[in-house]
N, C-alpha and C. Protein backbone atom coordinates (compact mmCIF):
# COMPACT_ATOMS: atom_id res chain seq x y z
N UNK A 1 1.91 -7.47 -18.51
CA UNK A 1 2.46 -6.18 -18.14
C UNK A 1 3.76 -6.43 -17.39
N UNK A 2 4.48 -5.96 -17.44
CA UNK A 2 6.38 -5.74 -17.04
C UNK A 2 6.36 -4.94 -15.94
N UNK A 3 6.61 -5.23 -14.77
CA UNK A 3 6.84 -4.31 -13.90
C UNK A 3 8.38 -4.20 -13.50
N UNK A 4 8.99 -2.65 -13.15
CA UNK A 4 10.14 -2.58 -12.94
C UNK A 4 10.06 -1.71 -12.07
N UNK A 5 11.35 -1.10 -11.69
CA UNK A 5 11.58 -0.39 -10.30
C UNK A 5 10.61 -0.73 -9.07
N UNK A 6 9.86 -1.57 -8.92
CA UNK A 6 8.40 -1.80 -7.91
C UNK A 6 9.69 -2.63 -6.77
N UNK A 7 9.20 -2.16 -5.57
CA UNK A 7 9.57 -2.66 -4.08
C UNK A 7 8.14 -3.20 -3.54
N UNK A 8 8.30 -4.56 -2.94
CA UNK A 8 6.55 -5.09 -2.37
C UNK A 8 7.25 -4.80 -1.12
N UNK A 9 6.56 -4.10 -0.01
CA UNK A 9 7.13 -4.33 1.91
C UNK A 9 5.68 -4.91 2.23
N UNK A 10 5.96 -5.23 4.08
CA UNK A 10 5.04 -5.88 4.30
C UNK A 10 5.02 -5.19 5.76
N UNK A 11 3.76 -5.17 6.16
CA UNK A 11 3.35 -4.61 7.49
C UNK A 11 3.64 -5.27 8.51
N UNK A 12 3.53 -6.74 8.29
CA UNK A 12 3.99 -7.74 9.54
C UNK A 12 4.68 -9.09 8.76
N UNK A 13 6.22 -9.55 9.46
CA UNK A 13 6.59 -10.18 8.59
C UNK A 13 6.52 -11.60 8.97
N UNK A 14 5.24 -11.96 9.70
CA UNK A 14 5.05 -13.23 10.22
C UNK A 14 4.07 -13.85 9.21
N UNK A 15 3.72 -14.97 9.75
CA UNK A 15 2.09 -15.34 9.43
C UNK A 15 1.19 -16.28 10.47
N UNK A 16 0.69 -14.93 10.84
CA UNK A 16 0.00 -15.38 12.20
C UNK A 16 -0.89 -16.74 11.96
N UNK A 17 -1.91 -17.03 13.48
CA UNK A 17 -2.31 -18.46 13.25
C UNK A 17 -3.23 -17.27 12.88
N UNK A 18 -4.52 -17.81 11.58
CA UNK A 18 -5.87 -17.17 11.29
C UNK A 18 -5.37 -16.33 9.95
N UNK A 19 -4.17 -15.83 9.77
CA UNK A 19 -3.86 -15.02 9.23
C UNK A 19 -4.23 -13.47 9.33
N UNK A 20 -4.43 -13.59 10.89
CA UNK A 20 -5.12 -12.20 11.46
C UNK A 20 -4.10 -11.67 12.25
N UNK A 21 -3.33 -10.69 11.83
CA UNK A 21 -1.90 -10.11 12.67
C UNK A 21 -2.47 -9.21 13.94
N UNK A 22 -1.76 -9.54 15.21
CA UNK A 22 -2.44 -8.48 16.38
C UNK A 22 -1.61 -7.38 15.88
N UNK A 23 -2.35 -6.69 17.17
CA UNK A 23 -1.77 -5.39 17.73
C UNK A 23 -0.15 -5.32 17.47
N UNK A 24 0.36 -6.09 18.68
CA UNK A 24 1.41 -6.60 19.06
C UNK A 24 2.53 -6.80 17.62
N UNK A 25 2.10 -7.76 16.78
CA UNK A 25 2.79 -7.55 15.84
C UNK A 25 2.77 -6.72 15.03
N UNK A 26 1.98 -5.97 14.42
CA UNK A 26 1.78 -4.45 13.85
C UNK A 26 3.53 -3.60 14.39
N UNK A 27 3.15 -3.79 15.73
CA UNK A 27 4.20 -3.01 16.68
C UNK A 27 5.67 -3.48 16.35
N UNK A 28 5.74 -4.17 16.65
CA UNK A 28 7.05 -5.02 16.08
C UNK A 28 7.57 -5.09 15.04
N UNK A 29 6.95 -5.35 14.09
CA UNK A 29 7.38 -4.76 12.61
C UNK A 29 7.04 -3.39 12.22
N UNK A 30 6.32 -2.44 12.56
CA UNK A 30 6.61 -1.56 12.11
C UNK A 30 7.96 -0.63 11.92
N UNK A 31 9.34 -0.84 12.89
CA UNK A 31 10.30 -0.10 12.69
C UNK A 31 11.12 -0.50 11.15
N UNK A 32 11.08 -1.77 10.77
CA UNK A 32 11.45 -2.56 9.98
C UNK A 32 10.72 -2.23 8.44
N UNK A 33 9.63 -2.09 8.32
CA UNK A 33 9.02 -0.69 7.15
C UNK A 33 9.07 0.68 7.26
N UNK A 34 9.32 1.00 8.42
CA UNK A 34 9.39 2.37 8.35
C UNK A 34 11.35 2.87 7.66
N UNK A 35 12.03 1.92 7.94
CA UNK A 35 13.40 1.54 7.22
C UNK A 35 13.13 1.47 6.33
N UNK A 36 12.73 0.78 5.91
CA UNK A 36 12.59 0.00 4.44
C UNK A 36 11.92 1.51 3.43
N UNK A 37 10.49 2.01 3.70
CA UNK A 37 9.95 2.84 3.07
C UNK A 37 11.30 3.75 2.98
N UNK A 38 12.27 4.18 3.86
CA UNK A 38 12.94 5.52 4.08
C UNK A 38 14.30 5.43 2.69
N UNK A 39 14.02 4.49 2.29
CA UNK A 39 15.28 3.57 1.46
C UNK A 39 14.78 4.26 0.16
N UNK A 40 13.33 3.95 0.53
CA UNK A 40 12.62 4.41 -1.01
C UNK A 40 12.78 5.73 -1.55
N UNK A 41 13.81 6.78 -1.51
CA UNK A 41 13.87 8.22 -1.91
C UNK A 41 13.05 8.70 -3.05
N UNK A 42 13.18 7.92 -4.16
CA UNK A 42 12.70 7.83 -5.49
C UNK A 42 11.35 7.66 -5.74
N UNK A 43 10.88 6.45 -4.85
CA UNK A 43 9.07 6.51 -4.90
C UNK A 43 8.42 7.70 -5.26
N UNK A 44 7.32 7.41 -6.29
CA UNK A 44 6.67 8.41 -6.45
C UNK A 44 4.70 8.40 -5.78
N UNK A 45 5.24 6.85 -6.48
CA UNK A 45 3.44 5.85 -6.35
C UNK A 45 3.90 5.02 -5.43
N UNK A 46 2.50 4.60 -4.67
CA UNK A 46 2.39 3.80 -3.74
C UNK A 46 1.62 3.20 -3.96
N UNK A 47 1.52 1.63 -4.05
CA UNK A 47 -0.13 0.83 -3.89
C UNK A 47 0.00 0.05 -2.68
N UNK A 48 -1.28 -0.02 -2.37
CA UNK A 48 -1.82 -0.06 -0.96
C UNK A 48 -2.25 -1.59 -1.40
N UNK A 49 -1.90 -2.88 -1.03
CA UNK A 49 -2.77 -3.72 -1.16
C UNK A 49 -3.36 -4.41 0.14
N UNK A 50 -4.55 -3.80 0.24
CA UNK A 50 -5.52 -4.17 1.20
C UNK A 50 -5.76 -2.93 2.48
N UNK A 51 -6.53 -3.20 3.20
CA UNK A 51 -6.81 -1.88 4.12
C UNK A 51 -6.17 -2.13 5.37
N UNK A 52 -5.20 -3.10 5.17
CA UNK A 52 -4.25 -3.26 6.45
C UNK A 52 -2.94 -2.59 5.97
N UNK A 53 -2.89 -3.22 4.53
CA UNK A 53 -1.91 -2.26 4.06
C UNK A 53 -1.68 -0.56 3.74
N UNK A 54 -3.05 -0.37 3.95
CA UNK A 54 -3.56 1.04 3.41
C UNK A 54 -3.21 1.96 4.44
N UNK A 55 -3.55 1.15 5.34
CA UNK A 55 -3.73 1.93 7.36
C UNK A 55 -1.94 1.98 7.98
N UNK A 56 -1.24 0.86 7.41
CA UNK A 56 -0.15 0.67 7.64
C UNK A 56 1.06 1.99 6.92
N UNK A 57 0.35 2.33 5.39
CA UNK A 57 0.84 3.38 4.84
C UNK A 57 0.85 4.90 5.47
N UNK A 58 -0.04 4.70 5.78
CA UNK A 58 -1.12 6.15 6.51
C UNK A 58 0.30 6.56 7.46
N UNK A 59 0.22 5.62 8.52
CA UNK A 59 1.46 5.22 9.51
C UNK A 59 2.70 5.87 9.10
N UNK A 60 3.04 5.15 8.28
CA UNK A 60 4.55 5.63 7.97
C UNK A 60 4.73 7.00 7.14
N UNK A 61 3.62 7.01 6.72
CA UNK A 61 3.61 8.34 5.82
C UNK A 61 3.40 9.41 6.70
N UNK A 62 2.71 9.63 7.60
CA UNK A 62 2.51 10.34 8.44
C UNK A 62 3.63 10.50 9.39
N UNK A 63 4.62 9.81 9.77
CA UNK A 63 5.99 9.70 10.44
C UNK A 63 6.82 10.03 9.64
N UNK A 64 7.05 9.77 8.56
CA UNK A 64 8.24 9.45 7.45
C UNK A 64 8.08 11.08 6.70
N UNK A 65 7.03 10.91 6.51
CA UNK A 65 7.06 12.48 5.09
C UNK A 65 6.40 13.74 5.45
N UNK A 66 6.37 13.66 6.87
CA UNK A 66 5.77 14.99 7.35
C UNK A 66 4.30 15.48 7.47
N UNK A 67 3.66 14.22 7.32
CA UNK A 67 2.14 14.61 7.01
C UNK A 67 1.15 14.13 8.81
N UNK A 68 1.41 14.68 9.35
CA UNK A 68 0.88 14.28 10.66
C UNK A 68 -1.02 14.89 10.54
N UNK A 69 -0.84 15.70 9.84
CA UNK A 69 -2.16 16.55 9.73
C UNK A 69 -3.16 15.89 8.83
N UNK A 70 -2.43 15.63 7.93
CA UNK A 70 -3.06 14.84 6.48
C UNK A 70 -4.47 14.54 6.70
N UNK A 71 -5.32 14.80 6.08
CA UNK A 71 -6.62 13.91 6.44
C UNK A 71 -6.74 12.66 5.26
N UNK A 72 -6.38 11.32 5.28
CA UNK A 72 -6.42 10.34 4.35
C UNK A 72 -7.94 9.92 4.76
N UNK A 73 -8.64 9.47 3.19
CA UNK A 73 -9.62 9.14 3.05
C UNK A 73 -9.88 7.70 3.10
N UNK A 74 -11.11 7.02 3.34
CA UNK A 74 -11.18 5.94 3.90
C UNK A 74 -11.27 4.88 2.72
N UNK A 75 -10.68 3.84 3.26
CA UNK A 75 -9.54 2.78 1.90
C UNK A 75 -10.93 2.29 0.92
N UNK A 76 -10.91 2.08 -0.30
CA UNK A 76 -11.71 1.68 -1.11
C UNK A 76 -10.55 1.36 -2.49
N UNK A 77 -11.23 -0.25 -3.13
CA UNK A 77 -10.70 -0.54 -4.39
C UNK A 77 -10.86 1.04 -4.95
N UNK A 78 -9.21 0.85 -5.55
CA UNK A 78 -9.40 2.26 -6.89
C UNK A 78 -9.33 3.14 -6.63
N UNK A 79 -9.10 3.74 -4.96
CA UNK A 79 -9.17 4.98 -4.29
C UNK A 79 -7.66 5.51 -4.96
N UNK A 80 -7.91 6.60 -5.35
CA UNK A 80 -6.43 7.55 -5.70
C UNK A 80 -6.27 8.37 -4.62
N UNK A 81 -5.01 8.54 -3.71
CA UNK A 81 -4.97 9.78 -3.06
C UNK A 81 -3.95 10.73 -3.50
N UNK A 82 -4.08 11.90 -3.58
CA UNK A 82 -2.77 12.82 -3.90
C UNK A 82 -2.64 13.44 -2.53
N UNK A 83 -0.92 12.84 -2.75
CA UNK A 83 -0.37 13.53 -1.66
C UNK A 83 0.22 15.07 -1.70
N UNK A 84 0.58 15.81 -0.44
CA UNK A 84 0.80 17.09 -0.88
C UNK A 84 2.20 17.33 -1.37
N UNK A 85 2.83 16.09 -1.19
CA UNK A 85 4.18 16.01 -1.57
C UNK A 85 4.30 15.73 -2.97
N UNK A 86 3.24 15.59 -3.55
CA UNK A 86 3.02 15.19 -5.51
C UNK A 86 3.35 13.75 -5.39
N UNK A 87 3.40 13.21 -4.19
CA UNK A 87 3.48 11.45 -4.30
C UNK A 87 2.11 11.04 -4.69
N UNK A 88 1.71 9.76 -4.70
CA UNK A 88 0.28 9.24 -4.70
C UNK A 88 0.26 7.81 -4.39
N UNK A 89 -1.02 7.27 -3.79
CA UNK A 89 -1.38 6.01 -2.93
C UNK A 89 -2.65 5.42 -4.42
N UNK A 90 -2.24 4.16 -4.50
CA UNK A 90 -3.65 3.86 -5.24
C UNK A 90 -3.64 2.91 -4.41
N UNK A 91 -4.74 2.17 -4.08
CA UNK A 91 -5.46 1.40 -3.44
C UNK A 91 -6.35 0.25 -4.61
N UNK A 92 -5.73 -1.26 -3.68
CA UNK A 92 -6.36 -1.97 -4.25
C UNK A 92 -6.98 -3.09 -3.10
N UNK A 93 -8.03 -3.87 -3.24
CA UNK A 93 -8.25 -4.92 -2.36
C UNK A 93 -6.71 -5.76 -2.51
N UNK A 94 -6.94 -6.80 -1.29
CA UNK A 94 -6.01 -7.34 -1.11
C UNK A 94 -6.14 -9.06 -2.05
N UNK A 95 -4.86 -8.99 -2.72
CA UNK A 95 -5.26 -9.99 -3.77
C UNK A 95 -5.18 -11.76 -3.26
N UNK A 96 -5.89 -12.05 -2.12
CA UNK A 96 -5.90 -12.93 -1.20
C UNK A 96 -6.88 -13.91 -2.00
N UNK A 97 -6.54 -15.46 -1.66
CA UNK A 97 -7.62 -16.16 -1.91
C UNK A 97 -9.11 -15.88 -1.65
N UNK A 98 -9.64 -14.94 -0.44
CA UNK A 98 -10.74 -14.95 -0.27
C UNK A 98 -11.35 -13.75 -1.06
N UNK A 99 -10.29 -12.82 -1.79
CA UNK A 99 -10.76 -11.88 -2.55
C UNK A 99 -11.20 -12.53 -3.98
N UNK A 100 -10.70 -13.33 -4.51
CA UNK A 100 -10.15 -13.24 -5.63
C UNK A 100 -11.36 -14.50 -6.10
N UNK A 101 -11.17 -15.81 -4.99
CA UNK A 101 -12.13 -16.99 -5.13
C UNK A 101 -13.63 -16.36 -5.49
N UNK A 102 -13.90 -15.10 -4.74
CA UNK A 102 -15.20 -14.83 -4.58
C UNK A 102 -15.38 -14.03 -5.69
N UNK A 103 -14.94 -13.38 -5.92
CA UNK A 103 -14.66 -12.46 -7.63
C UNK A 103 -14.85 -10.96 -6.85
N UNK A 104 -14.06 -10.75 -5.48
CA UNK A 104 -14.74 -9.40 -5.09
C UNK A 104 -13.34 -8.48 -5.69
N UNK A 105 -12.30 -9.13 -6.12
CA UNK A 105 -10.81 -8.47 -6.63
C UNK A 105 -11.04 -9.73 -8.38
N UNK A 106 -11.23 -9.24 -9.29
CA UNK A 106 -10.88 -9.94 -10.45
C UNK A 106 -9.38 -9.29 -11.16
N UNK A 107 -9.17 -10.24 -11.79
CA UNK A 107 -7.79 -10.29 -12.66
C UNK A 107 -7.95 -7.97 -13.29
N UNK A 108 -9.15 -8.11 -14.07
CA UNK A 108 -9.25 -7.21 -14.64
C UNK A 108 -8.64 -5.62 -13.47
N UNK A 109 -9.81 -5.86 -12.61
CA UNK A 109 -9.73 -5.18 -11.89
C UNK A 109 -7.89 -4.46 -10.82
N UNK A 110 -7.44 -5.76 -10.60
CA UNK A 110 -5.72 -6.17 -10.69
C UNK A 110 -4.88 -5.14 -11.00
N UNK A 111 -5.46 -5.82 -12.36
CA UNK A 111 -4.30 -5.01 -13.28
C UNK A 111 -4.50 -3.64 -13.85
N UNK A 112 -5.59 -3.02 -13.74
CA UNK A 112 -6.20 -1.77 -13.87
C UNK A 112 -5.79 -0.78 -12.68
N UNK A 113 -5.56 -1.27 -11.56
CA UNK A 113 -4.50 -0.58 -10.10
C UNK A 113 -3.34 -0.02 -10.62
N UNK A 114 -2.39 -1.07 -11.08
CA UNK A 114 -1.49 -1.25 -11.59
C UNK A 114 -0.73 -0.68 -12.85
N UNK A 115 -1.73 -0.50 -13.85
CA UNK A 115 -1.67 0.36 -14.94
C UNK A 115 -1.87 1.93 -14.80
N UNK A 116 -2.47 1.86 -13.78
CA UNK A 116 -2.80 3.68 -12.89
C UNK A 116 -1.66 3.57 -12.65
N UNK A 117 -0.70 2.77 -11.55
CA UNK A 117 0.41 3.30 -11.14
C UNK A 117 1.27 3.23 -12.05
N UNK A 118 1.54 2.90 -12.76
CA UNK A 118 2.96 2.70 -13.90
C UNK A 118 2.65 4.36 -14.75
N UNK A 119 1.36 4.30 -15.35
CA UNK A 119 1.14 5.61 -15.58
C UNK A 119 1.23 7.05 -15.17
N UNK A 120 1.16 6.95 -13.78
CA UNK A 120 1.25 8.10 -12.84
C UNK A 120 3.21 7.94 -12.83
N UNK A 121 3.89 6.78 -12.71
CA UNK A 121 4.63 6.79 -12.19
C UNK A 121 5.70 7.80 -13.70
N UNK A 122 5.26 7.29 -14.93
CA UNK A 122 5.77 7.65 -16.13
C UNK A 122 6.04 9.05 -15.94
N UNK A 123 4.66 9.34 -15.69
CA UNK A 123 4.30 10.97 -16.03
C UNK A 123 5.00 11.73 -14.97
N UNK A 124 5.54 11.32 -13.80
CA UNK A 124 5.81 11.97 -12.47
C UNK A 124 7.18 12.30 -13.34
């Protein structure tokens, strides 16, 4: 599958010891995506990879696009959200060695996120 127009950002642009980002850095990088997302005018789809990334979206979306009220639903592989802005979030696990070794994120599964968003993104 060909992906085009796609931007990857990142919630924290370190890599902590554990690979477990604090508080602290959350904080610190967040002004630096909340830039970055604001760049994105055009976005229609969003994928969420992982529920740090998911929670991190919530964040900026809720700052960025006016949704302070929003009630977002709680992160799950495959979760679709529609936003009220006709944007949309798909949600995928995070495609990490410990997802992927264990088979709790497979290839199939991947690319089936992915094919939702290109699709949604067509039709938008």
């Amino acid at each position: 599958m060909k992906v085009v127009q796609t931007y990857i950002g990142a919630a924290v642009r370190c890599a902590p010891p554990g690979n477990k980002p604090t508080i602290e850095e959350f904080t610190n990088c967040h002004p630096y995506l909340v830039r970055e997302f604001q760049s994105l005018e055009h976005a229609v789809v969003y994928v969420a990879l992982g529920g740090i990334a998911y929670h991190s979206l919530k964040k900026v979306l809720r700052e960025s696009e006016g949704l302070p009220k929003f009630r977002f639903p709680k992160f799950a592989h495959g979760l679709k959200v529609h936003l009220p802005n006709e944007k949309m979030i798909l949600c995928s696990y995070h495609p990490s060695q410990q997802n992927t070794f264990t088979g709790r994120l497979t290839r199939p599964m991947f690319l089936k996120v992915f094919r939702e968003a290109k699709g949604c993104a067509d039709r938008h």
